[in-house]
Protein backbone atom coordinates (compact mmCIF):
# COMPACT_ATOMS: atom_id res chain seq x y z
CA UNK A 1 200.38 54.49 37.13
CA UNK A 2 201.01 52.64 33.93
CA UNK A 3 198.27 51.60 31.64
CA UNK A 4 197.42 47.88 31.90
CA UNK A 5 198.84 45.94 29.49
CA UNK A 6 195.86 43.87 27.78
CA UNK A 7 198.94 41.34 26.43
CA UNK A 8 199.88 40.44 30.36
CA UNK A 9 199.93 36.33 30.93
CA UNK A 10 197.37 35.63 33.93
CA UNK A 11 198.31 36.08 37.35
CA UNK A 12 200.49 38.70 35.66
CA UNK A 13 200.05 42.62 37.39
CA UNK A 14 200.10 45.61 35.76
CA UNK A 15 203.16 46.80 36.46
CA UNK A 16 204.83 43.47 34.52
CA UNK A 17 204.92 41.90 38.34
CA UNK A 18 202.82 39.17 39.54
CA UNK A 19 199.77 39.31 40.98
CA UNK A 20 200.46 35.86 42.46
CA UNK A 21 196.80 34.37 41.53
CA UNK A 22 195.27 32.76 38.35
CA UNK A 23 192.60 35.30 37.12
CA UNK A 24 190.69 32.96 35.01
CA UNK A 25 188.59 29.73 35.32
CA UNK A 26 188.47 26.75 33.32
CA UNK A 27 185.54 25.14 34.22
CA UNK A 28 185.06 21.89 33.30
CA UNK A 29 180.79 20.84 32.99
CA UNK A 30 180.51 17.39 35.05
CA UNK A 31 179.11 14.83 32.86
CA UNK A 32 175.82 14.59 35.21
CA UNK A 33 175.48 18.67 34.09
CA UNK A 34 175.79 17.68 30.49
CA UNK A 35 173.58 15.30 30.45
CA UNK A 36 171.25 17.30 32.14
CA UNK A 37 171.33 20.22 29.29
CA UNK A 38 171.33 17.30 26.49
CA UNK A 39 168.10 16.27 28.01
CA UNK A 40 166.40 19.98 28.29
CA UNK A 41 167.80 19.56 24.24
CA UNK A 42 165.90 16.28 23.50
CA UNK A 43 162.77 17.47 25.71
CA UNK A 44 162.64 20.30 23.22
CA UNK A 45 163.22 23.22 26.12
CA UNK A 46 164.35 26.37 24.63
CA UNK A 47 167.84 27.36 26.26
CA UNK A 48 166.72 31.06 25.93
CA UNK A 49 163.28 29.63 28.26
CA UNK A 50 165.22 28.11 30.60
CA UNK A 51 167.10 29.66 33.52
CA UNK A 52 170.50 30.55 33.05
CA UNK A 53 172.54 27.76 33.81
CA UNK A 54 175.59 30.17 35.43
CA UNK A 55 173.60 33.04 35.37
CA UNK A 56 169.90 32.64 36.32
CA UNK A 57 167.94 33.82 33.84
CA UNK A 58 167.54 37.62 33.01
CA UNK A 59 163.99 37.17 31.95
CA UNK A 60 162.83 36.86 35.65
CA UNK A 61 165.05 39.57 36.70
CA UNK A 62 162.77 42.64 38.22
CA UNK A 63 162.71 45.24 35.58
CA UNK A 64 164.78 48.77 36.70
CA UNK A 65 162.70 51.80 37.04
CA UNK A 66 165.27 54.93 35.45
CA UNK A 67 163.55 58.24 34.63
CA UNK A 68 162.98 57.68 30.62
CA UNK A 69 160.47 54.86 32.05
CA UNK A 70 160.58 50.64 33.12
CA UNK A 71 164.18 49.12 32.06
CA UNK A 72 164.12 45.26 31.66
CA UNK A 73 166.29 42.40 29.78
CA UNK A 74 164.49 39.64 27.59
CA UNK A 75 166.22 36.58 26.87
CA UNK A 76 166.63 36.96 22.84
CA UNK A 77 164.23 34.59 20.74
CA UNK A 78 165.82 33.84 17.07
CA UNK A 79 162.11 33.75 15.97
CA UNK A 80 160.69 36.50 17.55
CA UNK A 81 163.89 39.02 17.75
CA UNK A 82 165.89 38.16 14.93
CA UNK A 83 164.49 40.66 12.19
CA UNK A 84 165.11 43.74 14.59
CA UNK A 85 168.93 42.50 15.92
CA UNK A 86 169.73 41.88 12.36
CA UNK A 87 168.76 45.75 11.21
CA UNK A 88 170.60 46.77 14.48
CA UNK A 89 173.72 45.19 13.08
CA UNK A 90 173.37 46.32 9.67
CA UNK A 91 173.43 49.85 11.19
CA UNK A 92 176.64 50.96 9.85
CA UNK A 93 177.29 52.35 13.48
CA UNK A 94 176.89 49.03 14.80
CA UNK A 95 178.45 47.32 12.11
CA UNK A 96 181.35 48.93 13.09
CA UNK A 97 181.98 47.49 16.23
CA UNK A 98 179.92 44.27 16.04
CA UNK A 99 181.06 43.28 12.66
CA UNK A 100 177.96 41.77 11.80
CA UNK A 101 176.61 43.59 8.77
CA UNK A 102 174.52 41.31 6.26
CA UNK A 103 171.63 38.91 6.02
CA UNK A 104 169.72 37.54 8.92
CA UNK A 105 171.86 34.78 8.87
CA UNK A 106 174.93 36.17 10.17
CA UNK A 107 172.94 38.03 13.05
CA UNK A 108 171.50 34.15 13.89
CA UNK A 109 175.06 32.37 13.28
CA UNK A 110 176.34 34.57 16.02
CA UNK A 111 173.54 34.80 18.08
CA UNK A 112 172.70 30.51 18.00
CA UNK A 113 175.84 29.37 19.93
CA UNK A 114 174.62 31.18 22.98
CA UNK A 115 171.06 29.68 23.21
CA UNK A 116 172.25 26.26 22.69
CA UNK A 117 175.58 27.18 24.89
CA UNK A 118 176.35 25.94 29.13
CA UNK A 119 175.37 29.39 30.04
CA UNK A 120 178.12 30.96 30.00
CA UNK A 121 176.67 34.01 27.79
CA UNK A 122 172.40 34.90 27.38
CA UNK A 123 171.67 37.36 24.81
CA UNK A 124 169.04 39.99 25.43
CA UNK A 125 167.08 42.61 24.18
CA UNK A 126 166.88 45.76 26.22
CA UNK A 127 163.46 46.12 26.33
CA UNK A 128 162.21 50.47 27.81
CA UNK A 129 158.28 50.43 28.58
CA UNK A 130 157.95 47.16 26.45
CA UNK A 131 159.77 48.66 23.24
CA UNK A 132 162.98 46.68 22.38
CA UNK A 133 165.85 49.42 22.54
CA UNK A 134 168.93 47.75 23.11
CA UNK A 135 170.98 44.60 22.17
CA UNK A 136 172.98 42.79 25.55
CA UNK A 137 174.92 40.01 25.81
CA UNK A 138 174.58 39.11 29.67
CA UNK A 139 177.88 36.75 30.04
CA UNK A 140 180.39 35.50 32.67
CA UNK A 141 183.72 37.69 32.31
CA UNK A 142 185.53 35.22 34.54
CA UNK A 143 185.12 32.43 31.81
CA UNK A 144 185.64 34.82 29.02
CA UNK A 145 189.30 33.68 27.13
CA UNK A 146 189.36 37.78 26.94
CA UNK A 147 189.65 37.24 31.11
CA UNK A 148 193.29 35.04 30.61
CA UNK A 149 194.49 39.13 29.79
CA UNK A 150 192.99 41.27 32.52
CA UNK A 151 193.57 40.82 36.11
């Protein structure tokens, strides 16, 4: 079988034939939804508080038990979580795949969009027996523009 071609148009198979369906959503927020989040905003909720608007919220999720000990995702907090994402990233190992190295800033100009985003993407620490471990970005694939290549 031929590798997939990650150029393909949606609906597009494979092979080059077509799949016959439209792989990716364009959702449109109602204007009753958006006014909704504008008035968590003005309230002054935290998005990274507040349930996932298209993805629950990760913080409530039950944590997983694996053998190294308890597994559980924390929605990110720029004021509690931003020093240790930002030394992540300016791992060079990171760096490399992340792309961003640098000040705090970068880390939080990255990292911002998400809390005040629809939902669409909640970024997480990886948290094993309460130590922070891991850096996740907990989003839906489906409304990823990455999606409009991959069947």
């Amino acid at each position: 079988m031929p590798p997939a071609d990650a150029s393909a148009e949606p609906g597009t198979a494979p092979d080059g034939g077509s799949t016959g369906v439209e792989d990716t959503l364009d959702l449109k927020l109602t204007e009753e939804l958006l006014a909704l989040i504008a008035e968590e905003r003005s309230a002054g909720t935290r998005r990274a508080t507040v349930p996932g608007d298209l993805l629950g919220d990760p913080g409530s999720w039950p944590p997983a038990r694996t053998t190294p000990g308890e597994f559980a995702l924390l929605p990110v907090r720029l004021d509690r979580d931003l020093p240790v994402i930002s030394r992540w990233m300016n791992d060079p190992a990171v760096a490399a795949f992340w792309e961003l190295a640098g000040p705090d800033s970068v880390t939080a100009d990255h990292i911002r969009p998400q809390l005040e985003g629809d939902g669409r993407s909640i970024p997480c620490l990886g948290v094993l027996d309460g130590i922070p471990m891991s850096y996740w970005e907990i989003y839906r694939a489906d409304l990823d523009p990455l999606a409009r290549h991959y069947p």
